[in-house]
Protein backbone atom coordinates (compact mmCIF):
# COMPACT_ATOMS: atom_id res chain seq x y z
CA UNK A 1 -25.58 -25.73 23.07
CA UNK A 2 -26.84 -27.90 20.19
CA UNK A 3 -30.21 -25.51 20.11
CA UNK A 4 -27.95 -22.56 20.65
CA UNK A 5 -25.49 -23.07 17.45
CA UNK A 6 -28.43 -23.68 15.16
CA UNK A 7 -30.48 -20.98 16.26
CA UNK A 8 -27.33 -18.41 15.32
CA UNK A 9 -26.69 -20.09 12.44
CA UNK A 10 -30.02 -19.64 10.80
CA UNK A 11 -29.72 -15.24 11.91
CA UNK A 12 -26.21 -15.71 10.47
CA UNK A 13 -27.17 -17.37 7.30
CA UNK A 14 -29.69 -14.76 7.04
CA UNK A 15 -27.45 -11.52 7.40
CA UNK A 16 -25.14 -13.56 5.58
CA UNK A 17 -27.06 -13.44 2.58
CA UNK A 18 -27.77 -9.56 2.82
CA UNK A 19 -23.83 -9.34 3.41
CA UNK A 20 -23.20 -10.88 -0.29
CA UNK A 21 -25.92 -9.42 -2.34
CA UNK A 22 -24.70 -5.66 -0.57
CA UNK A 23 -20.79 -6.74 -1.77
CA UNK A 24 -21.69 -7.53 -4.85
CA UNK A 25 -24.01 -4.78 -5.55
CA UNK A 26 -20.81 -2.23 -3.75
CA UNK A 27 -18.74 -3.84 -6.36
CA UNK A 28 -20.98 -3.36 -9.73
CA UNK A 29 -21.12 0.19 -8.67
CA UNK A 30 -17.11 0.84 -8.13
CA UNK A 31 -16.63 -1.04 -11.78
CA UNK A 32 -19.13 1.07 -13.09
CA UNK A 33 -17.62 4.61 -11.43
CA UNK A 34 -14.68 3.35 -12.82
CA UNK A 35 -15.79 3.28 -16.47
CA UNK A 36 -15.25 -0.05 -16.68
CA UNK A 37 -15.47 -1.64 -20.00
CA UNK A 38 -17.62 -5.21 -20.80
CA UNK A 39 -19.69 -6.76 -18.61
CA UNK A 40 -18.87 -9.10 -15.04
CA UNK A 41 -20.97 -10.83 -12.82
CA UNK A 42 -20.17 -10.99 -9.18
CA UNK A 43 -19.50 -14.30 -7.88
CA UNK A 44 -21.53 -13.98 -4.64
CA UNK A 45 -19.52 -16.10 -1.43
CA UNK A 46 -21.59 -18.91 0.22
CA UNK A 47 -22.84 -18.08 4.17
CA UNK A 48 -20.35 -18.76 6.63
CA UNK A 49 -20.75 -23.53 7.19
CA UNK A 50 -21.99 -24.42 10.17
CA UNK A 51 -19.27 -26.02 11.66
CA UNK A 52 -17.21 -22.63 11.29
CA UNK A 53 -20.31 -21.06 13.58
CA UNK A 54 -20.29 -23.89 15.93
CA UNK A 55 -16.39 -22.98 16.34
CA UNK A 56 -16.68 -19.40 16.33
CA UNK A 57 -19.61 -19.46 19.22
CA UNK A 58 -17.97 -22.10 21.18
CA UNK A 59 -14.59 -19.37 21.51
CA UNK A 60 -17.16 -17.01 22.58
CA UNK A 61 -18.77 -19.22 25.56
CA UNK A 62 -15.51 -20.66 26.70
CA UNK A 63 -15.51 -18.92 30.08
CA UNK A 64 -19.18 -19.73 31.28
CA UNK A 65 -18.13 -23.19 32.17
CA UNK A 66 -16.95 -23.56 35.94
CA UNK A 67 -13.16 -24.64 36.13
CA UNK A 68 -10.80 -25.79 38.91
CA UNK A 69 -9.96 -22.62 40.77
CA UNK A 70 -5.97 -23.78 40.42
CA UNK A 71 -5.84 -23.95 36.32
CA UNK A 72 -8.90 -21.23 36.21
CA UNK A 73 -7.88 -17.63 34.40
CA UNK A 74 -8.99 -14.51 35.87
CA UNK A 75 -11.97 -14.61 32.99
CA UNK A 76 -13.35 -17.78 34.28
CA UNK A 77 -13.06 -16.77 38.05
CA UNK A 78 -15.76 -13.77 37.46
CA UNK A 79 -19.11 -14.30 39.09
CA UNK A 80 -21.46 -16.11 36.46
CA UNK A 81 -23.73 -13.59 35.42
CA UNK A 82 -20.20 -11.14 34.45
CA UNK A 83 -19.15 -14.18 32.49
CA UNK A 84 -22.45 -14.46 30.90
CA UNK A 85 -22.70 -10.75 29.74
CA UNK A 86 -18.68 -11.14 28.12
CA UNK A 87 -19.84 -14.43 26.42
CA UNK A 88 -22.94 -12.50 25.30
CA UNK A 89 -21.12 -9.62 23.62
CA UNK A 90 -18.43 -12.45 22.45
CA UNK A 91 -20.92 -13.68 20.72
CA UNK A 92 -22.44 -11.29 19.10
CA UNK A 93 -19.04 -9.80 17.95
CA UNK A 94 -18.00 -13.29 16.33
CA UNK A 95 -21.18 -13.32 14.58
CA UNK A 96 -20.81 -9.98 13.20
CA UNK A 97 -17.37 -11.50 11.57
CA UNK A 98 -18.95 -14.11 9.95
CA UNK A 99 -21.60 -11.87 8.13
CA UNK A 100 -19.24 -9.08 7.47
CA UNK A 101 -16.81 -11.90 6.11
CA UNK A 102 -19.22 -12.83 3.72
CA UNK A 103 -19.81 -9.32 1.78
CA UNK A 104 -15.78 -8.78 2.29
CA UNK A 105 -15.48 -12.50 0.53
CA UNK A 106 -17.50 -11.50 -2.48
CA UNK A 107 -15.48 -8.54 -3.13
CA UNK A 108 -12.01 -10.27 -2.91
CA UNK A 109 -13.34 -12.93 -5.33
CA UNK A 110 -14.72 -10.84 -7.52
CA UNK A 111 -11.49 -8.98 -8.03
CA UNK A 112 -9.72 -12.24 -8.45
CA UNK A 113 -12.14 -13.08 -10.95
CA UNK A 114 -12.28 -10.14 -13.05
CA UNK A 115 -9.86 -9.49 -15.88
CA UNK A 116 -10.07 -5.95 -15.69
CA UNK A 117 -9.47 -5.93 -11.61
CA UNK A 118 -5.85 -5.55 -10.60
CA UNK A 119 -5.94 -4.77 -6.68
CA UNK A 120 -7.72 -3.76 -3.67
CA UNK A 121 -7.48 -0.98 -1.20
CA UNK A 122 -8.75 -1.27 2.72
CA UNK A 123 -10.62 1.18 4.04
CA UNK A 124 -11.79 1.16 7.86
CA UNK A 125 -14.35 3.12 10.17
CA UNK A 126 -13.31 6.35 11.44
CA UNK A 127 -13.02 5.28 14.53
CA UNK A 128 -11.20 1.50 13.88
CA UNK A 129 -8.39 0.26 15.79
CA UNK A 130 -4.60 0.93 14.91
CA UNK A 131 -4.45 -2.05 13.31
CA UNK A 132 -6.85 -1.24 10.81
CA UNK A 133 -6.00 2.12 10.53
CA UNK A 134 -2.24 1.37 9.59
CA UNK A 135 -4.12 -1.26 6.68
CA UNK A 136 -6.05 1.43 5.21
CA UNK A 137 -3.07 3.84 5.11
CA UNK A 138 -1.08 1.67 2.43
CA UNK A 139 -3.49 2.52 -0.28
CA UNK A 140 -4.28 -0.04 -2.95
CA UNK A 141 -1.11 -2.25 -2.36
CA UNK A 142 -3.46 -5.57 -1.89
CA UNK A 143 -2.74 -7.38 -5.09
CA UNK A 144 -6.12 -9.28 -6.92
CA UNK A 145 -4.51 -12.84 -5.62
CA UNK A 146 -3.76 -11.39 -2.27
CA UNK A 147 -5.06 -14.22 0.57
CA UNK A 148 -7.76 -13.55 2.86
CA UNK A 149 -8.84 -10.14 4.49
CA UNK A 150 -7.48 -9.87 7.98
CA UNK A 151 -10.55 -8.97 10.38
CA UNK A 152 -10.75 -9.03 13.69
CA UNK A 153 -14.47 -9.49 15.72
CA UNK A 154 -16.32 -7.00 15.15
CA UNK A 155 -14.17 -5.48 12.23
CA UNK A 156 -16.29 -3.22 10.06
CA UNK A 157 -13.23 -2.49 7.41
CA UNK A 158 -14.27 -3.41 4.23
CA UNK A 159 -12.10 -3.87 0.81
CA UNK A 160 -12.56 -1.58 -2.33
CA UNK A 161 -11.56 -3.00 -5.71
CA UNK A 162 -9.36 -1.20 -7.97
CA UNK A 163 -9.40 -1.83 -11.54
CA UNK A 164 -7.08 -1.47 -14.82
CA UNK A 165 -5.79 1.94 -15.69
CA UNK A 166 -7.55 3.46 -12.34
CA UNK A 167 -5.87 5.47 -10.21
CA UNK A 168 -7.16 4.84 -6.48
CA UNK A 169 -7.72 8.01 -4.15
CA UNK A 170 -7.57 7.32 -0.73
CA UNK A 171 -9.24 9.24 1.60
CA UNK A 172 -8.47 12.16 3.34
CA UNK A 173 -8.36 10.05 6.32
CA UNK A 174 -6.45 7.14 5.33
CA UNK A 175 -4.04 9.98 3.78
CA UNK A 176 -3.47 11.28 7.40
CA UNK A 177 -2.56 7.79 9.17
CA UNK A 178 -0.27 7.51 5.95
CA UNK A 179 1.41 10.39 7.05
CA UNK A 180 1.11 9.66 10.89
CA UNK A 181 2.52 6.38 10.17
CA UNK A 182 5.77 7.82 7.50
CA UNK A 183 6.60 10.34 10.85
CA UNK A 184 6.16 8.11 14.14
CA UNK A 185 6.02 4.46 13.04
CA UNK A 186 7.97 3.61 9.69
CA UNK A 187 11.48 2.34 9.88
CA UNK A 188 10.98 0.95 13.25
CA UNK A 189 11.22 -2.75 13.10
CA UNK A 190 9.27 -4.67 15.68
CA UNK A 191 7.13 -1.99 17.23
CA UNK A 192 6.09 0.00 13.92
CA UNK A 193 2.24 -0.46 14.93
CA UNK A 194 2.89 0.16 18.92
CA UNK A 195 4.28 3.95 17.73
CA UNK A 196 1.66 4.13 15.30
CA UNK A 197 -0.85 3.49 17.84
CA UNK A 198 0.35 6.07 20.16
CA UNK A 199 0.92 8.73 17.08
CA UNK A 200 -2.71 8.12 16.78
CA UNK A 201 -3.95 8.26 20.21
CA UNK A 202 -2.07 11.69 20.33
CA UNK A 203 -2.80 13.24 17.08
CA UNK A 204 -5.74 11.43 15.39
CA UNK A 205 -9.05 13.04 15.29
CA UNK A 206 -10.96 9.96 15.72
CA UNK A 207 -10.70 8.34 18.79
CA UNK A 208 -9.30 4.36 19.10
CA UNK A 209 -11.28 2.36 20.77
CA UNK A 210 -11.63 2.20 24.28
CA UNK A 211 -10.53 6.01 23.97
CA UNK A 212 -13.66 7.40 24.52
């Protein structure tokens, strides 16, 4: 395991690297589409420590290990080589977070950093899950000292700055899960993003996962 954690960690630190220097370079060119005045440079995040790897992988290989039949879950009951394959693409979606949490990190603090930044929009893959769908539809409601982006493994949302005196355009996308979301999901408390999922599963164009 020892071998294992650093050998990710170096492919991690390396895509990790690639994530931040893409964010940053994503946000020059949304403050400069935006007619930004003065000049900013990016604060570019630090790759993911390697404890936070270690943590992330060892989640991801949890099941391999042979348990007591009696406290066992149905994951860890699977023949070894199906645990093996789920571990494999466990891993390989946790890892994915980590470098995609290092370009989303250097746009959040760069919009906390930046005078002329007030906010930040999310916008997710056409075909994203409800969850991220239903983030994307509020529009640029994210506030420049707003805590942490909420990703899942294997999230590919990303976060778009928005800046003093711009007004953001959401997609034409994001605008139809707004309005999905307004008809089959708003105003009920507890189960908003259960309807939402199903308004989407019914009248989305782009399949959820697992849809298709």
């Amino acid at each position: 395991m020892p071998d294992w954690f650093a050998a990710v960690q170096v492919v991690v630190d390396q895509y990790a690297q690639t994530s931040a220097a893409l964010g940053a370079e994503f946000y020059d060119a949304q403050r400069d589409a935006a007619g930004v005045p003065g000049s900013f440079t990016v604060p570019v995040a630090d790759h993911p420590p390697p404890e936070k790897t270690e943590a992330s992988l060892r989640w991801a290989a949890k099941d391999v290990w042979e348990r007591d039949p009696e406290v066992a879950t149905p994951a860890q009951r699977e023949p070894l080589e199906a645990r093996l394959e789920q571990a494999e693409k466990k891993a390989a979606l946790v890892a994915q977070k980590l470098v995609a949490d290092t370009g989303r990190s250097t746009v959040l603090e760069a919009v906390r950093q930046d005078p002329q930044a007030t906010a930040w929009a999310r916008s997710a893959a056409l075909g994203a899950c409800a969850f991220c769908k239903m983030l994307a539809s509020r529009g640029s409601v994210f506030a420049r000292d707003t805590v942490g982006f909420r990703a899942h493994d294997g999230c590919h949302c990303g976060a778009i700055p928005v800046f003093a005196g711009q007004r953001f355009e959401p997609s034409p996308q994001a605008r139809e899960w707004a309005r999905l979301y307004e008809e089959y999901a708003a105003g009920h408390s507890g189960s908003q993003l259960r309807r939402f999922r199903r308004a989407l599963a019914k009248h989305d164009s782009n399949p959820l996962p697992g849809s298709f």
